[in-house]
PDB file of N, CA and C in Angstrom:
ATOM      1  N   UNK A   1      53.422 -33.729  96.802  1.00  0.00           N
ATOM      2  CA  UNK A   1      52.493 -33.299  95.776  1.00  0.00           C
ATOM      3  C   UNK A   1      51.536 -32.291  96.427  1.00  0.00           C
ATOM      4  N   UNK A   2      51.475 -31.413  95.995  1.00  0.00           N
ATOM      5  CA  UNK A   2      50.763 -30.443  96.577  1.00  0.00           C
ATOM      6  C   UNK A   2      49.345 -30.194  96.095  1.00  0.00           C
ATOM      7  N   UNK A   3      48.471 -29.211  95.786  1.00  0.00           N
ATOM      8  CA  UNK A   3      46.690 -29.110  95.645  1.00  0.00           C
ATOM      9  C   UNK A   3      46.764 -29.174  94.264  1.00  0.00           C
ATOM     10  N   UNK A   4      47.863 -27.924  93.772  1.00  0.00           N
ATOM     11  CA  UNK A   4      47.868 -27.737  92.345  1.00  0.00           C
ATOM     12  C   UNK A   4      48.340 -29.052  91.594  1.00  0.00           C
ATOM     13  N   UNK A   5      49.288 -30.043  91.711  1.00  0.00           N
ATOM     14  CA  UNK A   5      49.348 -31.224  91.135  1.00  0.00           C
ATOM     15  C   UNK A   5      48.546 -31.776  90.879  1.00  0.00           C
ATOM     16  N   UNK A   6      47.762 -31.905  91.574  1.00  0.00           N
ATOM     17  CA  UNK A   6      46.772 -32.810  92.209  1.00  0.00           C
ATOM     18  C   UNK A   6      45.035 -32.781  91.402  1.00  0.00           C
ATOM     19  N   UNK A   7      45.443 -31.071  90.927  1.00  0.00           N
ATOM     20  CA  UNK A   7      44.172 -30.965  90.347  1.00  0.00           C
ATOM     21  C   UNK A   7      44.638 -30.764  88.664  1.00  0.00           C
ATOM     22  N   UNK A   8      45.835 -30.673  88.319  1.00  0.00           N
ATOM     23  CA  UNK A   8      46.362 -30.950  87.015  1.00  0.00           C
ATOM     24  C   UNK A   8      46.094 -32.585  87.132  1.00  0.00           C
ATOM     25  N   UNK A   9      46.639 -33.070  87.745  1.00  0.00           N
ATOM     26  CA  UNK A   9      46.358 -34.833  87.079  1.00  0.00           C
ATOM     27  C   UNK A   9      45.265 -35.021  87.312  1.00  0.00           C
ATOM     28  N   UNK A  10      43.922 -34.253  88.080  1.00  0.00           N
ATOM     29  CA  UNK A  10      42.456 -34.981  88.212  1.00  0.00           C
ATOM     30  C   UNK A  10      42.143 -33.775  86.549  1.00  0.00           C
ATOM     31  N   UNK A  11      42.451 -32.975  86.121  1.00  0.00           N
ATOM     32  CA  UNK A  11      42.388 -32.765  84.831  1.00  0.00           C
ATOM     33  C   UNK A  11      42.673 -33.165  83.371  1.00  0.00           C
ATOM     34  N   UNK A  12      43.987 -34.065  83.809  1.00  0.00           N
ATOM     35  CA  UNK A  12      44.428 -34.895  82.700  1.00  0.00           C
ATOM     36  C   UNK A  12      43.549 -36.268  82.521  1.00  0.00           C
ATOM     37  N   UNK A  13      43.343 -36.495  83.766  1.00  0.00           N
ATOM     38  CA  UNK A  13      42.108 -37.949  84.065  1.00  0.00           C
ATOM     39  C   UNK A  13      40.921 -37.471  83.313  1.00  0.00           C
ATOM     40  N   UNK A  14      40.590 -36.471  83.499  1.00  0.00           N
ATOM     41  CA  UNK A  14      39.074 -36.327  83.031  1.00  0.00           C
ATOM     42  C   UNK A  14      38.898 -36.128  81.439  1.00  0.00           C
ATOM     43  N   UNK A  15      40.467 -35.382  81.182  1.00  0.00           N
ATOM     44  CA  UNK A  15      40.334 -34.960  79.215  1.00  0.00           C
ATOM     45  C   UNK A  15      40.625 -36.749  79.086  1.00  0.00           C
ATOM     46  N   UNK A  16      41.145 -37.266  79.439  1.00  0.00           N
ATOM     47  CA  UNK A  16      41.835 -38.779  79.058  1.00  0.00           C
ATOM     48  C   UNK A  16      40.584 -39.159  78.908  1.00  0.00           C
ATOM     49  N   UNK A  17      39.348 -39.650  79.984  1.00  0.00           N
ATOM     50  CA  UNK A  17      38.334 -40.335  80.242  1.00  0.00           C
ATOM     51  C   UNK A  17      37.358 -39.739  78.814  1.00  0.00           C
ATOM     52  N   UNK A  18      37.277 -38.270  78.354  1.00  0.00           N
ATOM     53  CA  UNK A  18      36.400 -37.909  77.785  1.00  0.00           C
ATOM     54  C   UNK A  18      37.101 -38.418  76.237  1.00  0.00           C
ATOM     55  N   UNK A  19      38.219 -38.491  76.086  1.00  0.00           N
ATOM     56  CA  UNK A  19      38.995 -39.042  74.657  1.00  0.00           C
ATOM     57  C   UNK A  19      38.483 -40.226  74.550  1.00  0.00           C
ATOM     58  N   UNK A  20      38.592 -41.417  75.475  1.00  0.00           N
ATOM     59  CA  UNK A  20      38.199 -42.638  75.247  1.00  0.00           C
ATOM     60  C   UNK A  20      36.305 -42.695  75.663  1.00  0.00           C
ATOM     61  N   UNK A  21      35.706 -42.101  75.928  1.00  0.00           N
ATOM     62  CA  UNK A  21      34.063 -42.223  76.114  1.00  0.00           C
ATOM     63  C   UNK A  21      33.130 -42.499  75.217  1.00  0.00           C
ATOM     64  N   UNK A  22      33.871 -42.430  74.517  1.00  0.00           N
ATOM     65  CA  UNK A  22      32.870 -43.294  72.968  1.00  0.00           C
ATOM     66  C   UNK A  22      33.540 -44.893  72.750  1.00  0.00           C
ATOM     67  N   UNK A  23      34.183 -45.069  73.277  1.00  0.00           N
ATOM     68  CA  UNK A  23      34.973 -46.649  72.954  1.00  0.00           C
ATOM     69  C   UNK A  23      34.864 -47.657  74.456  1.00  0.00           C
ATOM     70  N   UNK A  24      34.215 -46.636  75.562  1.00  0.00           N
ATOM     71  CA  UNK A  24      34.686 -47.185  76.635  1.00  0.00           C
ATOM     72  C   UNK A  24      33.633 -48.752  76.495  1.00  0.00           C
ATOM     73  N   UNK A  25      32.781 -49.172  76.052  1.00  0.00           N
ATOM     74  CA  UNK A  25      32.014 -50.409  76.164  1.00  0.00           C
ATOM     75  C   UNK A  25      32.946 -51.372  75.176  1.00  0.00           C
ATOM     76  N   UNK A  26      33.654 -51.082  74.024  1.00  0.00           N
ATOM     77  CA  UNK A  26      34.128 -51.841  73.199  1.00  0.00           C
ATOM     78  C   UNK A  26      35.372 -51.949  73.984  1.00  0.00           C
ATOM     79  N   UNK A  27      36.460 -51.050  74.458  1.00  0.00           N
ATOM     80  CA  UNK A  27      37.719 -51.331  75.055  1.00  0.00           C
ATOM     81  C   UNK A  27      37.311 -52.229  76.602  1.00  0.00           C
ATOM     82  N   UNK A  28      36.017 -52.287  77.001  1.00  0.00           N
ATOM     83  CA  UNK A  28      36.112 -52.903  78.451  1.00  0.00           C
ATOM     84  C   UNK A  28      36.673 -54.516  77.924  1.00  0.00           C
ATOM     85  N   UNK A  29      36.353 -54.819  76.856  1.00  0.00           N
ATOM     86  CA  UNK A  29      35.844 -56.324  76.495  1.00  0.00           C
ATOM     87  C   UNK A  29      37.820 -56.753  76.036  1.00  0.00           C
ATOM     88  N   UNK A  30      38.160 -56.054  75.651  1.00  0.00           N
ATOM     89  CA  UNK A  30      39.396 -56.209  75.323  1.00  0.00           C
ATOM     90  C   UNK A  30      40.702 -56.247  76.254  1.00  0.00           C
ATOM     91  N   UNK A  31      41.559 -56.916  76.451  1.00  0.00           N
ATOM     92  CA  UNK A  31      43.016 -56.943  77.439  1.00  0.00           C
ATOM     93  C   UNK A  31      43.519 -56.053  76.751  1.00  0.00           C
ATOM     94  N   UNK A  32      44.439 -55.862  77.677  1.00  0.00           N
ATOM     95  CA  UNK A  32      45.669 -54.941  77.593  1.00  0.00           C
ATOM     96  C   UNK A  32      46.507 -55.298  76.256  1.00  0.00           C
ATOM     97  N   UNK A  33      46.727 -56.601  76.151  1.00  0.00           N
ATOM     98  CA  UNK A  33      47.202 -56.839  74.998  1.00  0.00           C
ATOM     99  C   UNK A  33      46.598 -56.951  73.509  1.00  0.00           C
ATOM    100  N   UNK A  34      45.261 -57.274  73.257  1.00  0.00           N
ATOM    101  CA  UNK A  34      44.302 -57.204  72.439  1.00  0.00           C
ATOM    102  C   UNK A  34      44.740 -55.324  72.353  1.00  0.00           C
ATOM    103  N   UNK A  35      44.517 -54.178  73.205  1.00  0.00           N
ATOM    104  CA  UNK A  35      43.929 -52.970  73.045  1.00  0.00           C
ATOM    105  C   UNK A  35      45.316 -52.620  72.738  1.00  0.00           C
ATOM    106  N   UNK A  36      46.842 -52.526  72.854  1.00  0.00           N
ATOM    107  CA  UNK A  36      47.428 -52.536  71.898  1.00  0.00           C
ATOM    108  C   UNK A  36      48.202 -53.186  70.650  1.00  0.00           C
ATOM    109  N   UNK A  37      47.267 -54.068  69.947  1.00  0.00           N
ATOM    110  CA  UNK A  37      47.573 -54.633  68.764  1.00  0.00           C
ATOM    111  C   UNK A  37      46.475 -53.918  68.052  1.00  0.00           C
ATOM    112  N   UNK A  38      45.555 -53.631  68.378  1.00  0.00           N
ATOM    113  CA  UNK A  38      44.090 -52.345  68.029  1.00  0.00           C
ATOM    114  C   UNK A  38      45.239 -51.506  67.361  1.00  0.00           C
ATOM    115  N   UNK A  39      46.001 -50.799  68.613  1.00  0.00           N
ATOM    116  CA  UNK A  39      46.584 -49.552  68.310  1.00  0.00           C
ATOM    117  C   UNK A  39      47.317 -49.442  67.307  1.00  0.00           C
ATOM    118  N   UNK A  40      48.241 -50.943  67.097  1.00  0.00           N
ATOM    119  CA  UNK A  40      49.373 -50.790  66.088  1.00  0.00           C
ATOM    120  C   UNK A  40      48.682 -50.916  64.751  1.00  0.00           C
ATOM    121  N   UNK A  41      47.702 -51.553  64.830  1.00  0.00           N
ATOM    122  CA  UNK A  41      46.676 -51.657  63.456  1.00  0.00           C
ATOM    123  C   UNK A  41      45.835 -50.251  62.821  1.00  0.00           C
ATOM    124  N   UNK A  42      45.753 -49.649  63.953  1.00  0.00           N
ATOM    125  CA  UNK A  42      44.663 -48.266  64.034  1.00  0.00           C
ATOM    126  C   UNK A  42      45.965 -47.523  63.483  1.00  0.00           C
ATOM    127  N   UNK A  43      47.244 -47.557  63.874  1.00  0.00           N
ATOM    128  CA  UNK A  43      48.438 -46.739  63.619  1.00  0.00           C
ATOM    129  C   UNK A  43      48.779 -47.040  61.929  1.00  0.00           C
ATOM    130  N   UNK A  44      48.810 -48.344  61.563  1.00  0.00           N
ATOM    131  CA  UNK A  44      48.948 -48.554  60.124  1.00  0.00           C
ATOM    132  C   UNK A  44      47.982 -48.037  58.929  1.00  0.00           C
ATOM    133  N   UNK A  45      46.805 -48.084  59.967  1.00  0.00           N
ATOM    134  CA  UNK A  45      45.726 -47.577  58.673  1.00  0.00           C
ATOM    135  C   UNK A  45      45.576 -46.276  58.748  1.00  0.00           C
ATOM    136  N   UNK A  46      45.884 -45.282  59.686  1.00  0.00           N
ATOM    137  CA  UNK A  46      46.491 -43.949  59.430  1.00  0.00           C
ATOM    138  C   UNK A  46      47.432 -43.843  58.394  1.00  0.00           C
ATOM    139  N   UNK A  47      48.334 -44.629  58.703  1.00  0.00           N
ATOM    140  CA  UNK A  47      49.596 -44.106  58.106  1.00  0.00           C
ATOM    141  C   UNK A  47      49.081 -44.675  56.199  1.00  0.00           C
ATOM    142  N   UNK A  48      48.574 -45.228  56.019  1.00  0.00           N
ATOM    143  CA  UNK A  48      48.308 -45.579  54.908  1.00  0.00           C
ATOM    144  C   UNK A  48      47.052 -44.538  54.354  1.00  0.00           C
ATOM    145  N   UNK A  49      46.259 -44.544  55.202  1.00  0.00           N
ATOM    146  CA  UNK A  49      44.974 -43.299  54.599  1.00  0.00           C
ATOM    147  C   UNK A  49      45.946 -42.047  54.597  1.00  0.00           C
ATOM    148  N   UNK A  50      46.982 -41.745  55.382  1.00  0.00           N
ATOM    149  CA  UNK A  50      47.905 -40.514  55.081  1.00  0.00           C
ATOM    150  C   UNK A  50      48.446 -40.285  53.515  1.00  0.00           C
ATOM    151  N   UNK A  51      49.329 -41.733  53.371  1.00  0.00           N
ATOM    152  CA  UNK A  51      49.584 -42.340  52.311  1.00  0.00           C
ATOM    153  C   UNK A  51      48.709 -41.898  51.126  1.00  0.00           C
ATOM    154  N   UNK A  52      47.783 -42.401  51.168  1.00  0.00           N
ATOM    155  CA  UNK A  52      46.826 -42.621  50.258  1.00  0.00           C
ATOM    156  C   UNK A  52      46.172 -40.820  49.644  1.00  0.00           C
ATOM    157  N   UNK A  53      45.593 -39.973  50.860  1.00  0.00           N
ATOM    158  CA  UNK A  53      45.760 -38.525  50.967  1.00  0.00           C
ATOM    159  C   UNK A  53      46.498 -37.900  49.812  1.00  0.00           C
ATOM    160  N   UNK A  54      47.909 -37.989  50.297  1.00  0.00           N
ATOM    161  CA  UNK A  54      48.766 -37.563  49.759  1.00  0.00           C
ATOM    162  C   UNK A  54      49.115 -37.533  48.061  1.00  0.00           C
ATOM    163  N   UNK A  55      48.586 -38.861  47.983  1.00  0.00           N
ATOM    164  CA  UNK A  55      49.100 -39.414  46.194  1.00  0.00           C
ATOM    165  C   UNK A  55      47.620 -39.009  45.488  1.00  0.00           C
ATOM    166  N   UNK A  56      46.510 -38.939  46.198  1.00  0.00           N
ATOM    167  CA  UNK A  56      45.303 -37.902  45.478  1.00  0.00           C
ATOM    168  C   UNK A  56      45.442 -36.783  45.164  1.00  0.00           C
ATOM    169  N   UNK A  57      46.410 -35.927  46.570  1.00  0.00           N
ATOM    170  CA  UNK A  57      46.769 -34.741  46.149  1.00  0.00           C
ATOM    171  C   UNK A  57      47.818 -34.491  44.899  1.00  0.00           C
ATOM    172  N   UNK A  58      48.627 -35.232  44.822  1.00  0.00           N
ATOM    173  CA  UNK A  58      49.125 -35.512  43.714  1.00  0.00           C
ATOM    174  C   UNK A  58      48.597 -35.918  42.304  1.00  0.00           C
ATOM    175  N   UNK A  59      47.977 -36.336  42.179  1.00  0.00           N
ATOM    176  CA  UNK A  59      47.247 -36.988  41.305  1.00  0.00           C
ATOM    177  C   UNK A  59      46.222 -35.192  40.572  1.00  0.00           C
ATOM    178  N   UNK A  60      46.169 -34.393  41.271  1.00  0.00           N
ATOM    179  CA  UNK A  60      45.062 -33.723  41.576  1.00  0.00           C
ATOM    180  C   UNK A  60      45.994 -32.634  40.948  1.00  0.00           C
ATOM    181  N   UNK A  61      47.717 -32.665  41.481  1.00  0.00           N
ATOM    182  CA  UNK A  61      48.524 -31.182  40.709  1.00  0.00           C
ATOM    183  C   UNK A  61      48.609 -31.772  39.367  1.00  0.00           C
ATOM    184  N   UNK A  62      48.703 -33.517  39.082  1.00  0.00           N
ATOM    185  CA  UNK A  62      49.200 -33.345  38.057  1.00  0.00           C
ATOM    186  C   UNK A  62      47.930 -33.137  36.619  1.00  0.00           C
ATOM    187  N   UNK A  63      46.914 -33.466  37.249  1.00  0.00           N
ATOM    188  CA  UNK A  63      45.942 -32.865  36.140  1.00  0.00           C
ATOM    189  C   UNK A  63      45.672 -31.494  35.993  1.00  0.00           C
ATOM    190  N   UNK A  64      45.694 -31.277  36.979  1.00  0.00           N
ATOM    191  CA  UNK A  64      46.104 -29.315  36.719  1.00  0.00           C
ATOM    192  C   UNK A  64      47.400 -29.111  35.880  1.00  0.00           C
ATOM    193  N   UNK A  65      48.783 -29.851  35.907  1.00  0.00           N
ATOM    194  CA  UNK A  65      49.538 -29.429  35.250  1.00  0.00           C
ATOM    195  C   UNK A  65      49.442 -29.759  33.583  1.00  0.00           C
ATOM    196  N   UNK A  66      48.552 -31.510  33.778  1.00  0.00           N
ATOM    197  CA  UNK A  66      48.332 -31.298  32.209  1.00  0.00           C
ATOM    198  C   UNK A  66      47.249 -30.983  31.310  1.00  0.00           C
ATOM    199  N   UNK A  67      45.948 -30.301  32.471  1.00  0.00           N
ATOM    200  CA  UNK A  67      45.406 -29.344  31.804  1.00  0.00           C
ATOM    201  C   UNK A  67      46.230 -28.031  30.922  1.00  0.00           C
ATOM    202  N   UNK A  68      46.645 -27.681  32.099  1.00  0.00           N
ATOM    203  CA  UNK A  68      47.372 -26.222  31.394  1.00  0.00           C
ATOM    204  C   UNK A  68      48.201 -26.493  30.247  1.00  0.00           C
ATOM    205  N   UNK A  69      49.006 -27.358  30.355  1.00  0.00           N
ATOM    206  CA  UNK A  69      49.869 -28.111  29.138  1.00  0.00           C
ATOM    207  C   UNK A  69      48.938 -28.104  27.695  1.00  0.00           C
ATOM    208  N   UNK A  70      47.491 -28.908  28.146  1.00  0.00           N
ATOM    209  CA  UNK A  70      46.736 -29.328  27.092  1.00  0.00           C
ATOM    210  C   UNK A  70      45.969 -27.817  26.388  1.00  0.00           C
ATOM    211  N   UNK A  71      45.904 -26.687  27.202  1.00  0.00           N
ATOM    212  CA  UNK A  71      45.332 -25.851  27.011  1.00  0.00           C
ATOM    213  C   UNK A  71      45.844 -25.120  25.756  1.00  0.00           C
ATOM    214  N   UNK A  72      45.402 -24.261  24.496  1.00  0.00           N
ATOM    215  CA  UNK A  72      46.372 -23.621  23.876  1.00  0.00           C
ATOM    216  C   UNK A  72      46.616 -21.839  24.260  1.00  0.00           C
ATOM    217  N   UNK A  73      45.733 -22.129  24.939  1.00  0.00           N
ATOM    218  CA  UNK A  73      45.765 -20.096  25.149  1.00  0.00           C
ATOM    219  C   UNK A  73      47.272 -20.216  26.330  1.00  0.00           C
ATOM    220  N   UNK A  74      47.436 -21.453  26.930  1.00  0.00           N
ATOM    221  CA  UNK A  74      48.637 -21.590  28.450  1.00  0.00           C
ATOM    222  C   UNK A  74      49.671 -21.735  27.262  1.00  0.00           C
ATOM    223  N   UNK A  75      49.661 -22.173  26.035  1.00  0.00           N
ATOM    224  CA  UNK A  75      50.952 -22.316  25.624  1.00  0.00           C
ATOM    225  C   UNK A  75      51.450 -21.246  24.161  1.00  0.00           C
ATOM    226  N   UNK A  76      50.458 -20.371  24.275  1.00  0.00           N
ATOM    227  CA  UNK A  76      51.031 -19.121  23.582  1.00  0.00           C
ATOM    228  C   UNK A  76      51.752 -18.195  24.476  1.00  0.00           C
ATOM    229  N   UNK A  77      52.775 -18.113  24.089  1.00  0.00           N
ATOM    230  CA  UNK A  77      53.701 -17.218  24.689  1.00  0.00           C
ATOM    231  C   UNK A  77      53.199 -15.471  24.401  1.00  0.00           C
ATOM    232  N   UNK A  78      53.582 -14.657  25.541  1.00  0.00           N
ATOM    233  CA  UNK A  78      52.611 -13.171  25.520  1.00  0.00           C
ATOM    234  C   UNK A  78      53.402 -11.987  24.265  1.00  0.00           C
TER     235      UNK A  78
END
């Protein structure tokens, strides 16, 4: 391993350390196993607020589509 390795992984250490620096007092208290069942839980409620995102945005074309529908000036033909 040479200087340049060496100062890529003391760079990856430090972005790593600064990602977790707001959690580091709550993750001390927790095992290894506690901190990933966190994760798989933290991973579900993403995937569900994604979920959830998504069907607003939806929700959101389809009143635009039945505005325009409801509109009469959108359904006179030119």
């Amino acid at each position: 391993m040479n200087d340049d390795d060496i100062s890529k992984i003391a760079r990856q250490i430090e972005m790593m350390r600064d990602d977790t620096a707001e959690f580091v007092e709550e993750f001390a208290m927790l095992s290894d196993e506690q901190l990933h069942e966190m994760a798989g839980k933290q991973a579900d409620i993403a995937a569900f607020a994604e979920y959830r995102r998504h069907a607003a945005e939806t929700e959101m074309r389809l009143r635009a589509i039945r505005a325009a529908l409801a509109d009469p000036l959108m359904s006179e033909a030119p």
